[in-house]
Protein backbone atom coordinates (compact mmCIF):
# COMPACT_ATOMS: atom_id res chain seq x y z
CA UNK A 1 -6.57 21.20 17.22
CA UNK A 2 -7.04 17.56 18.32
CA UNK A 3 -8.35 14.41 16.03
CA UNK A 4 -12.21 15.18 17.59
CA UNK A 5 -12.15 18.79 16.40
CA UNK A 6 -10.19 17.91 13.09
CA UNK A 7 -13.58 15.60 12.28
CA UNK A 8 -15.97 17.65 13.67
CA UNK A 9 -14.61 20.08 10.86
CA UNK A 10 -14.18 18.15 8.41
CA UNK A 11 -17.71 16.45 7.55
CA UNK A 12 -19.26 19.90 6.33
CA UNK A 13 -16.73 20.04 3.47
CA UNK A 14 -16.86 16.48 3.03
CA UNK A 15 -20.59 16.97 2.85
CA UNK A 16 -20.39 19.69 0.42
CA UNK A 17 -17.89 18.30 -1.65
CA UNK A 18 -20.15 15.27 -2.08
CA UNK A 19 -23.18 17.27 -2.85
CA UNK A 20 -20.84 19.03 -5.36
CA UNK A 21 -20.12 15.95 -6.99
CA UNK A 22 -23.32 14.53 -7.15
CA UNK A 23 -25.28 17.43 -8.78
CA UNK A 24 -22.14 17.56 -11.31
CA UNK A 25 -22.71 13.65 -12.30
CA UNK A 26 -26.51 14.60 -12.21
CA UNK A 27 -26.20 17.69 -14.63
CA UNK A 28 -23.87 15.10 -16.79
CA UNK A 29 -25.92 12.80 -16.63
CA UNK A 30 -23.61 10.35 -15.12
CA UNK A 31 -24.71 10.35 -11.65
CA UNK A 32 -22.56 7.73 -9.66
CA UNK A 33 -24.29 7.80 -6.33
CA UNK A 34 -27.05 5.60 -5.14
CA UNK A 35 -29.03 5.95 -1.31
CA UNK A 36 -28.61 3.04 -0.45
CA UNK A 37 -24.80 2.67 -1.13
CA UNK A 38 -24.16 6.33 -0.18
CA UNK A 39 -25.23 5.82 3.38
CA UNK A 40 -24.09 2.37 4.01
CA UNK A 41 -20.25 3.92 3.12
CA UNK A 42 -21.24 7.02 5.28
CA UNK A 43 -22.67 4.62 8.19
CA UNK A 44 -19.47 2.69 7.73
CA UNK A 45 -17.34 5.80 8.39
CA UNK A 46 -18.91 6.89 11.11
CA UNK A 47 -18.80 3.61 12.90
CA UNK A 48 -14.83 3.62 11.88
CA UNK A 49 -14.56 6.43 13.22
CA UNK A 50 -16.34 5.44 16.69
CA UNK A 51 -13.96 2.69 17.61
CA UNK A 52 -10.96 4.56 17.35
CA UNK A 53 -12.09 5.07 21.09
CA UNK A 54 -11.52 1.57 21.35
CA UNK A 55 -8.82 0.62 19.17
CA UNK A 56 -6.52 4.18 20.18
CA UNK A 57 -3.91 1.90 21.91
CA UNK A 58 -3.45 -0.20 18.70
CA UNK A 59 -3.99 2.95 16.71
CA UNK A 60 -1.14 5.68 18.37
CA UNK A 61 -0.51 4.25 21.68
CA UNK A 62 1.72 1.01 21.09
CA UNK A 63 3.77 3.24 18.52
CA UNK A 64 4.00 6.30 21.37
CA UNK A 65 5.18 3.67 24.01
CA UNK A 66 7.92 2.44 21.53
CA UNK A 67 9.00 6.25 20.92
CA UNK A 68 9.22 7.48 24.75
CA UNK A 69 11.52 3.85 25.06
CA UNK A 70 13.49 4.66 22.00
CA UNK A 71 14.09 8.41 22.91
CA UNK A 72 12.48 9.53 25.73
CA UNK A 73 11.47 13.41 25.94
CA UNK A 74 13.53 14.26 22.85
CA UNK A 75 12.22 15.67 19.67
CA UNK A 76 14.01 15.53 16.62
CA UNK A 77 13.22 19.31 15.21
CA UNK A 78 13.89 17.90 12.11
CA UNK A 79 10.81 16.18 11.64
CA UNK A 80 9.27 19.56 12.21
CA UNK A 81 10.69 21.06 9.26
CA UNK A 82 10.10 21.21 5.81
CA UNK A 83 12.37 18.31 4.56
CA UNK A 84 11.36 16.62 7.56
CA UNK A 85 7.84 17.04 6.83
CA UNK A 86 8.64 15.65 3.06
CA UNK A 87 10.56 12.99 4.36
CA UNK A 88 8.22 11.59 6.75
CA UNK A 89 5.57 11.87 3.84
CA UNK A 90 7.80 9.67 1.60
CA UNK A 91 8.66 6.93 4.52
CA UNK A 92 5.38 6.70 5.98
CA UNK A 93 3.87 6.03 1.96
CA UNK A 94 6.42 2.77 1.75
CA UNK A 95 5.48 1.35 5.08
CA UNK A 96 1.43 2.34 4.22
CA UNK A 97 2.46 0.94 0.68
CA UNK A 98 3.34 -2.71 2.54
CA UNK A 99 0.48 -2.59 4.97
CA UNK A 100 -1.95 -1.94 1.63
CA UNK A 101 -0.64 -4.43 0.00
CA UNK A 102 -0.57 -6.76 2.65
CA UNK A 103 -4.30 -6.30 3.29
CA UNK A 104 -4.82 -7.72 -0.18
CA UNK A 105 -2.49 -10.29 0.07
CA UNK A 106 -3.08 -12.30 3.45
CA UNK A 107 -6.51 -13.17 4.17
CA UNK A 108 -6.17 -12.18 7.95
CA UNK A 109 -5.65 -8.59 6.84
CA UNK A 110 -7.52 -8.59 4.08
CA UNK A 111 -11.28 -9.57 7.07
CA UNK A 112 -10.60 -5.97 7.27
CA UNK A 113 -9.73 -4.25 4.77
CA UNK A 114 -12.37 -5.63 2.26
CA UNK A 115 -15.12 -3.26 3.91
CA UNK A 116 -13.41 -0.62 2.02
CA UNK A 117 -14.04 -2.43 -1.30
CA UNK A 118 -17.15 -3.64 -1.04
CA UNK A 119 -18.92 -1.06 -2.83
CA UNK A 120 -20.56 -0.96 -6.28
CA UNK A 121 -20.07 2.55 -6.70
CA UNK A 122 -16.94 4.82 -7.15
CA UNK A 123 -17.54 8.36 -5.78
CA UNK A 124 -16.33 10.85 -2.50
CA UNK A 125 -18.62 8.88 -0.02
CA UNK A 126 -16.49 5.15 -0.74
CA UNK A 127 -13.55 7.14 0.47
CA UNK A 128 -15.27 7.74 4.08
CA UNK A 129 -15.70 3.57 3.90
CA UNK A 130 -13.13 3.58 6.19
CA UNK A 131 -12.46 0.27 8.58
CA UNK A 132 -12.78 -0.30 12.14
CA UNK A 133 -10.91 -3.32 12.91
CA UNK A 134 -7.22 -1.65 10.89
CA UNK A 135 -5.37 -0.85 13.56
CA UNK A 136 -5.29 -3.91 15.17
CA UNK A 137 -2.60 -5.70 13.25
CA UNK A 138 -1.97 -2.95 10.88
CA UNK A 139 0.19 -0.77 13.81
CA UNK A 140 2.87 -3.03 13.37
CA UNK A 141 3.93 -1.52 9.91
CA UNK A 142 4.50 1.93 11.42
CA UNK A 143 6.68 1.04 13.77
CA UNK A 144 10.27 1.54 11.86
CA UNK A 145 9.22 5.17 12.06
CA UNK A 146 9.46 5.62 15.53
CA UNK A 147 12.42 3.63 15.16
CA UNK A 148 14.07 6.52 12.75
CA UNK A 149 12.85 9.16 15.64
CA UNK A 150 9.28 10.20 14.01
CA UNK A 151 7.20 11.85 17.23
CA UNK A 152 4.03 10.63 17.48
CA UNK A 153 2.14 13.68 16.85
CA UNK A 154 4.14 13.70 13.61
CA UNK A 155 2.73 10.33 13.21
CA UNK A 156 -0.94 11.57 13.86
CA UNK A 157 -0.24 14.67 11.48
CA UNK A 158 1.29 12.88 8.32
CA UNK A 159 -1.79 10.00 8.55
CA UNK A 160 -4.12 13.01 8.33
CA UNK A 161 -2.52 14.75 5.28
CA UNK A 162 -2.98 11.07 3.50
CA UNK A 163 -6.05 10.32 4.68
CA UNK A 164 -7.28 14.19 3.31
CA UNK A 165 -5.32 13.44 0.25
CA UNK A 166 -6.93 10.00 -0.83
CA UNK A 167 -10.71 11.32 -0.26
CA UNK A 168 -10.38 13.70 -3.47
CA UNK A 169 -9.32 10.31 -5.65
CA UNK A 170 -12.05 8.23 -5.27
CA UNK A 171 -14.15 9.96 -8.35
CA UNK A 172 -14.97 8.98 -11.60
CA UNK A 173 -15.68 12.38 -12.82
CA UNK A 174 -11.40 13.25 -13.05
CA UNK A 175 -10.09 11.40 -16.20
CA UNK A 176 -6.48 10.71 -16.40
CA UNK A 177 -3.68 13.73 -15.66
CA UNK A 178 -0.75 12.70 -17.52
CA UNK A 179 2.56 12.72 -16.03
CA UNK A 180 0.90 13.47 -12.35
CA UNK A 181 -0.63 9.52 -12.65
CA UNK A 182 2.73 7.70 -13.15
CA UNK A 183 3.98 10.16 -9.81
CA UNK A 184 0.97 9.73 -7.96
CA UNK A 185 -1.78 8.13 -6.51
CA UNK A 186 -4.82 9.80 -8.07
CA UNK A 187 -8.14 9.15 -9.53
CA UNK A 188 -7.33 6.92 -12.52
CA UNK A 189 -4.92 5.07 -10.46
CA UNK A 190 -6.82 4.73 -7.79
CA UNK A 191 -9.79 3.57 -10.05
CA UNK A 192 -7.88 0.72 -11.40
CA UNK A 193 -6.98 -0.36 -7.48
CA UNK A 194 -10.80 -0.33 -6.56
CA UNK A 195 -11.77 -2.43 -9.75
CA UNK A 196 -11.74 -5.81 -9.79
CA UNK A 197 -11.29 -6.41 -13.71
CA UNK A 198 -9.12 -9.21 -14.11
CA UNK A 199 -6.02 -6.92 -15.02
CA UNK A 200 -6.60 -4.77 -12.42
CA UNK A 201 -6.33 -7.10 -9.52
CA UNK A 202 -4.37 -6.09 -6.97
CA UNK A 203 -2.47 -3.42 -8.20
CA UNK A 204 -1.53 0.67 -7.61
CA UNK A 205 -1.01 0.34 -3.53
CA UNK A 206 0.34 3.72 -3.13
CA UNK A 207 -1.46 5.91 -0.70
CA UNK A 208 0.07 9.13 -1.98
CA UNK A 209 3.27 8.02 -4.33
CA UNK A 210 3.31 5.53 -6.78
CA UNK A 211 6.98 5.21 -6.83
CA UNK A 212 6.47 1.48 -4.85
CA UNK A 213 4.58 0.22 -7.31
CA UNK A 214 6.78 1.01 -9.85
CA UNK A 215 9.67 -0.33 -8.35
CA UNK A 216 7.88 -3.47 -7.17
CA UNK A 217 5.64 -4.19 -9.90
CA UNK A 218 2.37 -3.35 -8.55
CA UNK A 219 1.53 -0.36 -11.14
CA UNK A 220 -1.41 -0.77 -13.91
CA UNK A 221 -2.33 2.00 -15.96
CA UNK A 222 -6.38 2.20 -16.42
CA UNK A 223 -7.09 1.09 -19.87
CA UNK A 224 -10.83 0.03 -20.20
CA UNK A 225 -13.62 0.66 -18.13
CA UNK A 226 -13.53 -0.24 -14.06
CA UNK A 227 -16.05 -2.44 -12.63
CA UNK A 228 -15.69 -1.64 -8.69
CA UNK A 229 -16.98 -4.14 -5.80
CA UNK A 230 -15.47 -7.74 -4.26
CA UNK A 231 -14.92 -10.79 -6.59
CA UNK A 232 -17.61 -12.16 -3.71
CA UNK A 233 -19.98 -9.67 -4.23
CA UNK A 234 -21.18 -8.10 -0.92
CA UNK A 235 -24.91 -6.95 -0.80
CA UNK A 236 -25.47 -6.64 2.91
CA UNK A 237 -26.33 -3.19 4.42
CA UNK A 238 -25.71 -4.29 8.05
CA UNK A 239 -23.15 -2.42 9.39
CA UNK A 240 -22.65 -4.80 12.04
CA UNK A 241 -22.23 -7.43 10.01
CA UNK A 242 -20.19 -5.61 7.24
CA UNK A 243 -17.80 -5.90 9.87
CA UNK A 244 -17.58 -9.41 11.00
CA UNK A 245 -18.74 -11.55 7.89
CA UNK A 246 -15.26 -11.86 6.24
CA UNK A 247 -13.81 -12.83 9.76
CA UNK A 248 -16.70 -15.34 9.90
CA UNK A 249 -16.08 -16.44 6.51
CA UNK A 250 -12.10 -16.79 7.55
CA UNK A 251 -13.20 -18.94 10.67
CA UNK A 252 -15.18 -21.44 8.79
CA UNK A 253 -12.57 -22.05 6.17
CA UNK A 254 -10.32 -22.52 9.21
CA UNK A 255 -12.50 -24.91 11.13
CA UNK A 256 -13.22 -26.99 7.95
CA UNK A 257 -9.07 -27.41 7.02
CA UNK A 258 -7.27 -29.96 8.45
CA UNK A 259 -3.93 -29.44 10.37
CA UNK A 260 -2.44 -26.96 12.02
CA UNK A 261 0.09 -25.66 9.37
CA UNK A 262 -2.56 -25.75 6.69
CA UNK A 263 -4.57 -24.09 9.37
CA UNK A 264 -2.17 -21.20 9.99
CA UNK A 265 -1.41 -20.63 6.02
CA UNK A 266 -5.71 -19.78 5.99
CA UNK A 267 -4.33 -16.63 8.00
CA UNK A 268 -1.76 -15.56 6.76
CA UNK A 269 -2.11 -17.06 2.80
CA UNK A 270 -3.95 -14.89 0.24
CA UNK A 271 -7.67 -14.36 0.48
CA UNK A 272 -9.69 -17.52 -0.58
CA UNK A 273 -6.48 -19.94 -0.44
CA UNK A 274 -7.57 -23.33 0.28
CA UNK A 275 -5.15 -26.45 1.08
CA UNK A 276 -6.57 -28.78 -1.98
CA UNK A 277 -5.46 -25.49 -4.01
CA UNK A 278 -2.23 -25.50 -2.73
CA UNK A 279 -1.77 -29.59 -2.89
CA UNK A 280 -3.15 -29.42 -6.47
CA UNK A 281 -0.14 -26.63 -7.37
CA UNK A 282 2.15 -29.24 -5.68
CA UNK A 283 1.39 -31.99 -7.65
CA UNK A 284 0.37 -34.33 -4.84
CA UNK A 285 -3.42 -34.52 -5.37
CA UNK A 286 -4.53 -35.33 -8.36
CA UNK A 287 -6.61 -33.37 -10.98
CA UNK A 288 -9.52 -35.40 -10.51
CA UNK A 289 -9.04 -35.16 -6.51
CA UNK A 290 -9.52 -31.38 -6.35
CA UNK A 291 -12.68 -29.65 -6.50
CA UNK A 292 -11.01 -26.62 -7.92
CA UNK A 293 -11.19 -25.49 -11.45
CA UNK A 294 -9.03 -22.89 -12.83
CA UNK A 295 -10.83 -20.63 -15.47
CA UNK A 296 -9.49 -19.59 -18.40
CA UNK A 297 -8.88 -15.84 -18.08
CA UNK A 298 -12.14 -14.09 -18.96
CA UNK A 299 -11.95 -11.21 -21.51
CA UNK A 300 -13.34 -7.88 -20.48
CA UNK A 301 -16.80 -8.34 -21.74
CA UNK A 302 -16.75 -11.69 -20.18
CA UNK A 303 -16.12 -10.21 -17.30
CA UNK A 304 -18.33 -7.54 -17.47
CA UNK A 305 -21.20 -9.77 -18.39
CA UNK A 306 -20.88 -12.51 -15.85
CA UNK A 307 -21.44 -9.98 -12.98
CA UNK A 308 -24.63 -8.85 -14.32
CA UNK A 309 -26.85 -11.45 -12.09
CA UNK A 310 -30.16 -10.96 -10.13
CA UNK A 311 -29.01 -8.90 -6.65
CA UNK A 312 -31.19 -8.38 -3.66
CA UNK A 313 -33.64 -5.70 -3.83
CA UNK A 314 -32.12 -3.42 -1.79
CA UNK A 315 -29.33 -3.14 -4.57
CA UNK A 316 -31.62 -3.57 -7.48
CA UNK A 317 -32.72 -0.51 -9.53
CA UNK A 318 -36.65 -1.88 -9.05
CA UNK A 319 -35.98 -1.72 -5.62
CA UNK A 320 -38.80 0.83 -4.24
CA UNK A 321 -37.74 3.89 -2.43
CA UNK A 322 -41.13 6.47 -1.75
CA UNK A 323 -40.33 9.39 -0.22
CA UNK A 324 -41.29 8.26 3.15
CA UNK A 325 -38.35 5.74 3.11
CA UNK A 326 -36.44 7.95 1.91
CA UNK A 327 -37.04 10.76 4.57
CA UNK A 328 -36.87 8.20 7.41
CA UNK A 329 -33.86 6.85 6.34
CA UNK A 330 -32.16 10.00 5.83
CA UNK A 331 -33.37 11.48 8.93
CA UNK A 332 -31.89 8.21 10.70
CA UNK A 333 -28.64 9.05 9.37
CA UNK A 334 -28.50 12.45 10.52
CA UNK A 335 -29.63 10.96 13.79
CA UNK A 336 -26.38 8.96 14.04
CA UNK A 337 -24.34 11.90 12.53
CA UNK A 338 -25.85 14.22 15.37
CA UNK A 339 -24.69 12.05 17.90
CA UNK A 340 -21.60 11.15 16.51
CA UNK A 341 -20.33 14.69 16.80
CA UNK A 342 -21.41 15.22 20.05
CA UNK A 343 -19.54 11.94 21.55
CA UNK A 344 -16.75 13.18 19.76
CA UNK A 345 -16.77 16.50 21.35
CA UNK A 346 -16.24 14.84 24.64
CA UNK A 347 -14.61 12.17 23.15
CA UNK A 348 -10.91 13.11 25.93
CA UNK A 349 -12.72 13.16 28.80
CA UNK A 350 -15.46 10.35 28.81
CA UNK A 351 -14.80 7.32 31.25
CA UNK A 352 -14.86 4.22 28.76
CA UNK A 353 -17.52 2.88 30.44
CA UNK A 354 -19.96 6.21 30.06
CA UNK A 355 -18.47 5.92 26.27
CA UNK A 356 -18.70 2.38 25.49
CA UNK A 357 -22.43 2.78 26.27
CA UNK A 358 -22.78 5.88 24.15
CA UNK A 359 -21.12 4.32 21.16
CA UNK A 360 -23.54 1.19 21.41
CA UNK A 361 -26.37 3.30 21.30
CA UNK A 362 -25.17 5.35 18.41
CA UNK A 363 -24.43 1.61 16.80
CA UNK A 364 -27.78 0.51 17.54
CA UNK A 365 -29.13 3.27 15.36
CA UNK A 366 -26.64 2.73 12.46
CA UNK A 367 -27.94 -1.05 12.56
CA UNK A 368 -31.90 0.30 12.52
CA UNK A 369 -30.58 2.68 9.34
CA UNK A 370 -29.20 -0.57 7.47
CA UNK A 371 -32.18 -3.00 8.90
CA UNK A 372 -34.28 0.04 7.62
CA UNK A 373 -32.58 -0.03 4.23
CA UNK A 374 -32.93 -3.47 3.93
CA UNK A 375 -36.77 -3.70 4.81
CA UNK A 376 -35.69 -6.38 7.79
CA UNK A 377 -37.83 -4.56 10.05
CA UNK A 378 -40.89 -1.70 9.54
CA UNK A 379 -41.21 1.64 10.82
CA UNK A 380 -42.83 0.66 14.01
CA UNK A 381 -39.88 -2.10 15.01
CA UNK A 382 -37.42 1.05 14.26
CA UNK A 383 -39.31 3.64 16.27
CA UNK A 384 -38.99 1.15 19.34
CA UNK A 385 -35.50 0.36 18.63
CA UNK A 386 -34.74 4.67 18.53
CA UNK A 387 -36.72 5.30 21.44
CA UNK A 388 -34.70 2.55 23.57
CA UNK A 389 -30.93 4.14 21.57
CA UNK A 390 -32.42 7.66 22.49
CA UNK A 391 -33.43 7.29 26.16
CA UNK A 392 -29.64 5.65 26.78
CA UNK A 393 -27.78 8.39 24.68
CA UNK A 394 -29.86 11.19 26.70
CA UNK A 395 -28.80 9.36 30.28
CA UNK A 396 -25.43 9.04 29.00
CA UNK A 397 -24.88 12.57 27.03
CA UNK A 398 -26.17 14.21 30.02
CA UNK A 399 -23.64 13.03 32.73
CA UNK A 400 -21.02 13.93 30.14
């Protein structure tokens, strides 16, 4: 069973484990979806998943070229077996461990990775927030494991069981499990890395163990309440531009530094780093030169309190959702989900050409469903804007 099929399969369970979860918070009366958020994280997952027909080289192909050098046509049958399976579990968490943590810590990787954390919410659909642009850099970090003989269908395999492993852990309806949190990543562990209360910052990494973050000082056990989102809140539902605003964000703070060294540490320092900041630490610009203030640390109602500010409508509980909205919007969705699976069904043998044009017209309906969301255009600029996405997918899907 290839990647395509291993999708195709997977969103009905994904689907019904969602629906599970949300008529559980509902009959609890601690419901933790929202529309709006729900399918902006599903739109985003979709898309992620659409430019792995882009990305695939960065994704699996550098890594298999670096293999076939390294061994050629041999297969270590180790790898194959159970320890080997275990093993390659264990190695593949510490590299994902440094790549995670990495992603937080450089501002270059973090463009990225932030789309994963932008969201309010904490439920099954955030997990499917997945990012398009990872690969990219991130492929460098997997690389010692073709080094240590890991074949690259191994590779594919062992990314999978994470990836299938992490999607049960993003609830809030799992409390904490004892010994299994200080062993592993799970729910209450994972809560604490989504959150961005003061002490959580930046902490619990592990993908599957959380060994690493024990031994390198990363681990925080959740103590009060999570608040979940981006220290600069994000309240845009364009997918497009969910994307590309924290690399646009990066290239103005690069363009307005001076220097090329202060330039480069915008890259590759952590997120929001700025060269007054760093002169100020240094001791050779003044207090009264900088325009940075560092805040006292904020207690947890402090906290809590300061992010309750006025947010755009879309976000807003008064925003107004009648049920003709809400059936367009859904139906959008299911649009993009429709055509989604059947791209991926032919996913191997599509020219890029025939598929780049297929996956712009499935992204030009995933904009409509966000432009729709965010009442930036009406009913009638979206039917135009389907018809033209339609027409091109039918051309397309039909030469397939």
């Amino acid at each position: 069973m290839g990647m395509e099929e291993i999708v195709i399969f997977a969103i009905p369970i994904f689907t019904v484990l969602m629906a599970v979860e949300f008529a559980y918070g509902w009959f609890r009366n601690r419901n933790t979806y929202s529309l709006v958020d729900t399918l902006s994280n599903l739109n985003q997952g979709l898309i992620s998943r659409l430019s792995q027909f882009v990305n695939q080289f960065f994704h699996i192909g550098i890594y298999t070229l670096l293999y076939h050098w390294l061994w050629k046509d041999y297969e270590n049958p180790f790898w194959y077996s159970g320890w080997g399976i275990a093993v390659g579990l264990i190695v593949f968490d510490f590299c994902d461990y440094w790549f995670h943590r990495t992603e937080h810590e450089s501002a270059i990787f973090w463009a990225s990775h932030v789309i994963h954390h932008q969201s309010k919410h904490y439920n099954l659909s955030v997990a499917l927030r997945q990012v398009s642009t990872e690969p990219i850099l991130g492929f460098v970090f997997y690389l010692p494991l073709a080094f240590l003989g890991m074949p690259p269908q191994q590779l594919l395999l062992t990314v999978l069981v994470i990836l299938f492993y992490q999607f049960w852990i993003h609830t809030e309806h799992i409390g904490k499990l004892g010994w299994f949190d200080l062993i592993f990543d799970s729910p209450s562990n994972h809560r604490v890395h989504h959150a961005v209360n003061p002490q959580y910052l930046d902490k619990n990494y592990g993908g599957f163990l959380m060994l690493w973050d024990h031994l390198f000082g990363t681990y925080e056990r959740e103590v009060e309440p999570c608040v979940y989102g981006t220290k600069k809140p994000f309240e845009s539902v364009d997918p497009l531009w969910t994307i590309a605003s924290e690399y646009v964000s990066l290239y103005k703070t690069i363009a307005q530094t001076k220097g090329i060294r202060a330039k480069l540490k915008c890259i590759y320092k952590p997120p929001g780093w700025s060269a007054p900041d760093e002169e100020l630490r240094q001791g050779t610009l003044s207090i009264h030169q900088s325009t940075v203030v560092t805040p006292q640390r904020a207690t947890s109602s402090d906290f809590v309190s300061s992010l309750k500010v006025s947010v755009p409508s879309v976000y807003s509980d008064a925003y107004e959702w009648n049920a003709t909205r809400v059936t367009v919007s859904i139906v959008q969705f299911l649009s993009v989900v429709v055509f989604t699976v059947l791209f991926l069904a032919s996913e191997d043998t599509v020219s890029k050409t025939l598929g780049l044009q297929i996956i712009a017209a499935i992204l030009g309906l995933c904009w409509g469903l966000g432009a729709l969301m965010a009442r930036s255009i009406n009913y009638l600029q979206l039917f135009f804007i389907n018809l033209v996405c339609y027409i091109v997918l039918a051309l397309q899907l039909s030469a397939l």
